[in-house]
N, C-alpha and C. Protein backbone atom coordinates (compact mmCIF):
# COMPACT_ATOMS: atom_id res chain seq x y z
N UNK A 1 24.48 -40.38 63.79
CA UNK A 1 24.37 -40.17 62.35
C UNK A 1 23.04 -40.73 61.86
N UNK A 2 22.32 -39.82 61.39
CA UNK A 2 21.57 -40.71 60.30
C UNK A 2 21.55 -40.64 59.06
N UNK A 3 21.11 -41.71 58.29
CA UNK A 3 20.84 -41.62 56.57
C UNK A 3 19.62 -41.39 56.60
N UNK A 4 19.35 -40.70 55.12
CA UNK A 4 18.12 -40.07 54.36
C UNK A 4 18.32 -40.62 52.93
N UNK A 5 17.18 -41.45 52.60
CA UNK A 5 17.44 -41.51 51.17
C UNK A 5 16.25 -40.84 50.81
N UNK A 6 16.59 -39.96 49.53
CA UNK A 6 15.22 -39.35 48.81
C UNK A 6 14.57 -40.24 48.11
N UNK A 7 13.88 -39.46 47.03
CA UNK A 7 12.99 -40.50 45.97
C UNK A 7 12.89 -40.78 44.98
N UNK A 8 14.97 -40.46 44.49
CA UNK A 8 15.57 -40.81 43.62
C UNK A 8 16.19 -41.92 44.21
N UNK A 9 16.78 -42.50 45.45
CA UNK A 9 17.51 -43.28 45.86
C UNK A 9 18.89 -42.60 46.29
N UNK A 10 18.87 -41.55 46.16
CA UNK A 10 20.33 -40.95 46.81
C UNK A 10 20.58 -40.85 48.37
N UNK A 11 21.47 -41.61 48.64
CA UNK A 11 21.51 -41.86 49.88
C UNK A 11 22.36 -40.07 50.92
N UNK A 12 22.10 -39.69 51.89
CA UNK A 12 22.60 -38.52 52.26
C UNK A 12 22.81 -38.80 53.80
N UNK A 13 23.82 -38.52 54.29
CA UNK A 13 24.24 -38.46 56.35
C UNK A 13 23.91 -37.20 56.26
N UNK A 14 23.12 -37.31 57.87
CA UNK A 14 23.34 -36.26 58.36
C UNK A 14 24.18 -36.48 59.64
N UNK A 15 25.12 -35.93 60.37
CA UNK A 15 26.03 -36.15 61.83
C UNK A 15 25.96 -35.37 62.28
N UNK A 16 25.66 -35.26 63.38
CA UNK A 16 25.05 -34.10 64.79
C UNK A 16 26.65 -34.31 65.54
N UNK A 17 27.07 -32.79 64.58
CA UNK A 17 28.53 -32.37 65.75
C UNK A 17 28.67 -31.48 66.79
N UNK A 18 29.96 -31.79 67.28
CA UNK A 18 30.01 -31.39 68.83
C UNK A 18 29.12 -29.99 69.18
N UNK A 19 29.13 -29.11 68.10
CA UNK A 19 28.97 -28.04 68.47
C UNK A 19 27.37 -27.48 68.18
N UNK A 20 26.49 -28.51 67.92
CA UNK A 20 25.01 -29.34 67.84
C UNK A 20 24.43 -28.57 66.81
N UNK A 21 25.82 -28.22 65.63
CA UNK A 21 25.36 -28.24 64.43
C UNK A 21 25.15 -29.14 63.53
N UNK A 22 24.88 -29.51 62.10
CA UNK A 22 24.39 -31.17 61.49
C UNK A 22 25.38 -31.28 60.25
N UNK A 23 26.38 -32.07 60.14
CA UNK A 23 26.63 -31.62 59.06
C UNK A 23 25.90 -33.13 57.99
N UNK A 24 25.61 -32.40 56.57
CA UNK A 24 24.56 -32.84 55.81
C UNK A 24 25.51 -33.44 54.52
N UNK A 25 25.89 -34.90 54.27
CA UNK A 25 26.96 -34.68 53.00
C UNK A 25 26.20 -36.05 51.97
N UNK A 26 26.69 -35.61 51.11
CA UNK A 26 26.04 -36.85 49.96
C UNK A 26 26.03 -35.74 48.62
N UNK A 27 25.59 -35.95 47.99
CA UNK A 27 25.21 -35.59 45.90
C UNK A 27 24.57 -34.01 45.66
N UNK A 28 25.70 -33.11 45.81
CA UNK A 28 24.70 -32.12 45.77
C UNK A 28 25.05 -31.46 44.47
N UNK A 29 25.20 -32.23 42.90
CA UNK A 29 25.77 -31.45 41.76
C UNK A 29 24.16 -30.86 41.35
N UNK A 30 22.84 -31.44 41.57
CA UNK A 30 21.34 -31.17 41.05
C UNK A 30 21.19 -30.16 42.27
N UNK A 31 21.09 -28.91 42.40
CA UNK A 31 20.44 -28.39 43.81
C UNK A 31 19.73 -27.15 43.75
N UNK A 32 18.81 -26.77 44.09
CA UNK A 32 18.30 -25.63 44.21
C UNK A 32 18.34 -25.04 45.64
N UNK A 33 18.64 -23.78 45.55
CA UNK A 33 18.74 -23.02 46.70
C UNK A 33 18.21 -21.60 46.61
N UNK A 34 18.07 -21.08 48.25
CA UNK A 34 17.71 -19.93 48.04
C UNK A 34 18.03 -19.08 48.99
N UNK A 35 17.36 -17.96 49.42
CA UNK A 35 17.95 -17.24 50.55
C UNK A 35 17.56 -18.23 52.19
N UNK A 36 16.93 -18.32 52.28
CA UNK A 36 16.32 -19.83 53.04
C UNK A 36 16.05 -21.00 53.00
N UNK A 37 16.65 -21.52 51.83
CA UNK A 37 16.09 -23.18 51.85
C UNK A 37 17.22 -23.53 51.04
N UNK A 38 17.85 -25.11 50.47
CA UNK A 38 18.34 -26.09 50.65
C UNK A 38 17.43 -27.11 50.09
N UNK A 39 17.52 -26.96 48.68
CA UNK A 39 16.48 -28.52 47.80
C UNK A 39 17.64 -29.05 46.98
N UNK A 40 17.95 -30.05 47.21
CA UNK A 40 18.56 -31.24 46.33
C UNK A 40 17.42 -31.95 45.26
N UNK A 41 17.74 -32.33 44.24
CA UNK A 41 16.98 -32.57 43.39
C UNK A 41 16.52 -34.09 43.85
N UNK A 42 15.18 -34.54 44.51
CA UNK A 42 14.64 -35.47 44.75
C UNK A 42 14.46 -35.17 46.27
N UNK A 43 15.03 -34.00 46.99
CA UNK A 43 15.05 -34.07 48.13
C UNK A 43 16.14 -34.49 49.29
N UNK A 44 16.39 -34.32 50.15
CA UNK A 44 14.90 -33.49 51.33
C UNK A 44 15.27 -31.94 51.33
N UNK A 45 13.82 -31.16 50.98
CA UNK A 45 13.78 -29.91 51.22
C UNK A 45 13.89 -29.73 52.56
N UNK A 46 15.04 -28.40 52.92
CA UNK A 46 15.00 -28.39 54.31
C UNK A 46 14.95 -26.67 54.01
N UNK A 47 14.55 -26.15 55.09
CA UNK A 47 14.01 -24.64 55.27
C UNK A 47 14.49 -24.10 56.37
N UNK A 48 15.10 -23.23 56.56
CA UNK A 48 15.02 -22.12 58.20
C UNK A 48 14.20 -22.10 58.82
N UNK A 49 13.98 -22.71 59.75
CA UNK A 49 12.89 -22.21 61.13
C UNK A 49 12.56 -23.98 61.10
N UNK A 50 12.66 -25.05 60.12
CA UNK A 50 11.74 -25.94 60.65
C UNK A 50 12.76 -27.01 61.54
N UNK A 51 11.75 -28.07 61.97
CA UNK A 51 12.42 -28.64 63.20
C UNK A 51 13.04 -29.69 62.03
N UNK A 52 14.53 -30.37 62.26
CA UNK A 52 15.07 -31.00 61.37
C UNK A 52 14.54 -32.44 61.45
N UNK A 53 14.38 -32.62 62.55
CA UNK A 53 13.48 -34.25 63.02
C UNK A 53 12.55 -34.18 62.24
N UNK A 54 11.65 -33.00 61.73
CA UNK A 54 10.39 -33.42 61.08
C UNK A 54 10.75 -33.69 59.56
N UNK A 55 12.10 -33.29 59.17
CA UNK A 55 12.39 -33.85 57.80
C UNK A 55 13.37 -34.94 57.43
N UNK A 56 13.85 -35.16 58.08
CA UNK A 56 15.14 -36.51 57.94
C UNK A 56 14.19 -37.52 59.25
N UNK A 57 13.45 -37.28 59.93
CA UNK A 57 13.15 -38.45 61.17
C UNK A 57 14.31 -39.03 61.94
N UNK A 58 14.72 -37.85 62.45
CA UNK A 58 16.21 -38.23 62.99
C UNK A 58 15.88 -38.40 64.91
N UNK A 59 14.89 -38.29 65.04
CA UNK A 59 14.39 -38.41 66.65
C UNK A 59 14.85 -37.79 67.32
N UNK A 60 15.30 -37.63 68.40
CA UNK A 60 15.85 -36.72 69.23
C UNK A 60 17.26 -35.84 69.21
N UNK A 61 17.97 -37.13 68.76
CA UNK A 61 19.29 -36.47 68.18
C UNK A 61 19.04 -35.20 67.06
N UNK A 62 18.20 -35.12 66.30
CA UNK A 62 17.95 -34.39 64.85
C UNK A 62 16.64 -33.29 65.51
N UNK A 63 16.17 -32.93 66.80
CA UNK A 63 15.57 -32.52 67.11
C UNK A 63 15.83 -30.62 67.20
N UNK A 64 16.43 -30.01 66.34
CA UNK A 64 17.05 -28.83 66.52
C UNK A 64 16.34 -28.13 65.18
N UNK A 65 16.35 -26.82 65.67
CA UNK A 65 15.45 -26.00 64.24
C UNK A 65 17.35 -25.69 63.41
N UNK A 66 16.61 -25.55 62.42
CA UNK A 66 17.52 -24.90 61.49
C UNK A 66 17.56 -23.45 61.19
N UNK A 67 18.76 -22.72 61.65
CA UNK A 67 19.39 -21.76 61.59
C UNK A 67 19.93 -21.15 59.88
N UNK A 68 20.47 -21.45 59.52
CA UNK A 68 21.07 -21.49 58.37
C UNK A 68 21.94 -22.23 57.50
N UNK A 69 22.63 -21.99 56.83
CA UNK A 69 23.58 -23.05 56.03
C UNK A 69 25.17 -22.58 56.05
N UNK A 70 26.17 -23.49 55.57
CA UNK A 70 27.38 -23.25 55.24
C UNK A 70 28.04 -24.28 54.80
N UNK A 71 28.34 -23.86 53.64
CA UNK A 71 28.88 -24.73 52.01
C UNK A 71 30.44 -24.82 52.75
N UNK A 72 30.74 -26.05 52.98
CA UNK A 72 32.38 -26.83 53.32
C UNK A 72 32.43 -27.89 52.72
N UNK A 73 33.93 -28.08 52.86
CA UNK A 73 34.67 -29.35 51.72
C UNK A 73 33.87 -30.71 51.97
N UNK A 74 33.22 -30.60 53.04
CA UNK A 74 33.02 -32.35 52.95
C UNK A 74 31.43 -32.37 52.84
N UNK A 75 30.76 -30.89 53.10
CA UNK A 75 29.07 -31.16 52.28
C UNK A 75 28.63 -30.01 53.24
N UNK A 76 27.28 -29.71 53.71
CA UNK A 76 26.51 -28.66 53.59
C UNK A 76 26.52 -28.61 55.24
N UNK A 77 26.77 -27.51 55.95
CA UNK A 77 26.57 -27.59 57.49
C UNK A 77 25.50 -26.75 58.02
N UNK A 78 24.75 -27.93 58.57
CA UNK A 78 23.02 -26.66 58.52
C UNK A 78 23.26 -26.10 59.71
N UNK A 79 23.23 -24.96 60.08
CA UNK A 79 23.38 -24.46 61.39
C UNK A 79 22.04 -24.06 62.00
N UNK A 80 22.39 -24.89 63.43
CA UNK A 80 21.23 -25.32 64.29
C UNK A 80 21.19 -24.70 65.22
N UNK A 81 20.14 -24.37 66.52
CA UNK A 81 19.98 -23.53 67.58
C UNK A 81 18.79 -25.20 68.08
N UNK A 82 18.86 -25.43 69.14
CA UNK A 82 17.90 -25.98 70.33
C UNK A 82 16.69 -25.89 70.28
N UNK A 83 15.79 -27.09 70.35
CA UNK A 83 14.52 -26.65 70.56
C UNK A 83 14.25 -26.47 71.69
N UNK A 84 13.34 -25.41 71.79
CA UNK A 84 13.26 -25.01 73.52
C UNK A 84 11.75 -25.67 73.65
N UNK A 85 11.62 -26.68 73.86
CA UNK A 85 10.18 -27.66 74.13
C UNK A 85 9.85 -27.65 75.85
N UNK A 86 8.54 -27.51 75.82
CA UNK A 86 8.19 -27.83 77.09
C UNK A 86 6.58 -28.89 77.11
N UNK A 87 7.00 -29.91 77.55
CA UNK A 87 5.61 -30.54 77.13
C UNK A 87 4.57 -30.39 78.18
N UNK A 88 5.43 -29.69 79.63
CA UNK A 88 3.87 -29.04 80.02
C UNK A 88 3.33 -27.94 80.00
N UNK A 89 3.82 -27.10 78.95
CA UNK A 89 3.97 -25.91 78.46
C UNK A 89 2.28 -26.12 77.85
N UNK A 90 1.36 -25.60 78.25
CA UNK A 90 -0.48 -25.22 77.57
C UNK A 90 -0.89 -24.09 77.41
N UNK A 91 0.07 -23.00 77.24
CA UNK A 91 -0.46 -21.84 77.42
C UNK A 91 -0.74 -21.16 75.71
N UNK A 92 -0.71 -22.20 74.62
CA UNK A 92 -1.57 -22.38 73.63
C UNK A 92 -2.84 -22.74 73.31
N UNK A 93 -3.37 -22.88 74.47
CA UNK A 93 -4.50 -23.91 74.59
C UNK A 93 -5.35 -22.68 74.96
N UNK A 94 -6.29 -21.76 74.45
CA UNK A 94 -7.67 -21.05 74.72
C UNK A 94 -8.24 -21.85 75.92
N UNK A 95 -9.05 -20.59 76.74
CA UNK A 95 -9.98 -21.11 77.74
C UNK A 95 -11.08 -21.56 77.21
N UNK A 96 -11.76 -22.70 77.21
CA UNK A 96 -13.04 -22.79 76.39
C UNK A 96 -14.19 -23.10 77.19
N UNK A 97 -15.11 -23.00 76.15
CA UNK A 97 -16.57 -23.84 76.89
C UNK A 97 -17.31 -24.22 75.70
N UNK A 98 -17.68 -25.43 75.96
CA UNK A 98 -18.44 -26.49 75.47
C UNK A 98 -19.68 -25.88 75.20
N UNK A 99 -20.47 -25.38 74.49
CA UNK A 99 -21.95 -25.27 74.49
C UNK A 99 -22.91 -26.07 73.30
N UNK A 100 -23.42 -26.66 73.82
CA UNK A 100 -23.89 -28.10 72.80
C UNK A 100 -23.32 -28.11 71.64
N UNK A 101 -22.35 -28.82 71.99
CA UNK A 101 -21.42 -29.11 70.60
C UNK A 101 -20.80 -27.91 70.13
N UNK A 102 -21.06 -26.57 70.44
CA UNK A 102 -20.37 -25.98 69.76
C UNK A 102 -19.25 -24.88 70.65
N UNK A 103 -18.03 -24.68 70.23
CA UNK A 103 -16.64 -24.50 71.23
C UNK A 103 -16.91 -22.68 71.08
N UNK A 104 -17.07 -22.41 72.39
CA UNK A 104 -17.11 -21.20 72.54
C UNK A 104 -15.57 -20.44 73.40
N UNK A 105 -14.67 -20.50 72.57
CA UNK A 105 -13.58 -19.28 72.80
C UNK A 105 -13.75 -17.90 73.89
N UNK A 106 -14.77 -17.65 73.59
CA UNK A 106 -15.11 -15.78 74.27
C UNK A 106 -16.08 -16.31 74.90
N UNK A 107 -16.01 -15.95 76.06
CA UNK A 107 -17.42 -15.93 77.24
C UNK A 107 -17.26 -14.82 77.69
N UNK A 108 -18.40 -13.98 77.58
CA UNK A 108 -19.08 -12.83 77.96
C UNK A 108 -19.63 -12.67 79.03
């Protein structure tokens, strides 16, 4: 479990259940929503596609993108899918070359 307090002071759990969805519960009478996102008034904006660790700092446990939502009796269940990480995964990384100081992408 972790807590999130926004920057009103509202304190919010999130609990990573069995089924490595999150469920999200605390104060949600102030809220804005939309077809993709999830804003409580003071926060935390959470969105589809982003990694949930990067908005609650939930570390590894909280490390799952967000799928979507679903409104239940005891608070908001963000539905999650796996991050598929590979940290020796470089095949983002352009071939480059150095030419005095300046990064040449395309070699001809």
């Amino acid at each position: 479990m972790v807590e999130y307090r926004n920057r009103y002071g509202d304190k919010y759990t999130f609990t990573k259940q069995k089924d490595g969805n999150v469920l999200w519960e605390g104060d949600f009478e102030y809220i804005r929503s939309g077809d993709d996102f999830i804003d409580p008034s003071g926060g935390p904006f959470i969105k589809i596609g982003q990694m949930l660790s990067h908005v609650i700092y939930g570390g590894d446990e909280m490390g799952v993108i967000v799928e979507g939502f679903t409104n239940t009796e005891k608070g908001i269940l963000i539905n999650t899918k796996p991050n598929e990480y590979n940290p020796n995964d470089t095949s983002h990384l352009a071939d480059t070359k150095i030419i005095g100081g300046i990064i040449n992408t395309i070699e001809k």
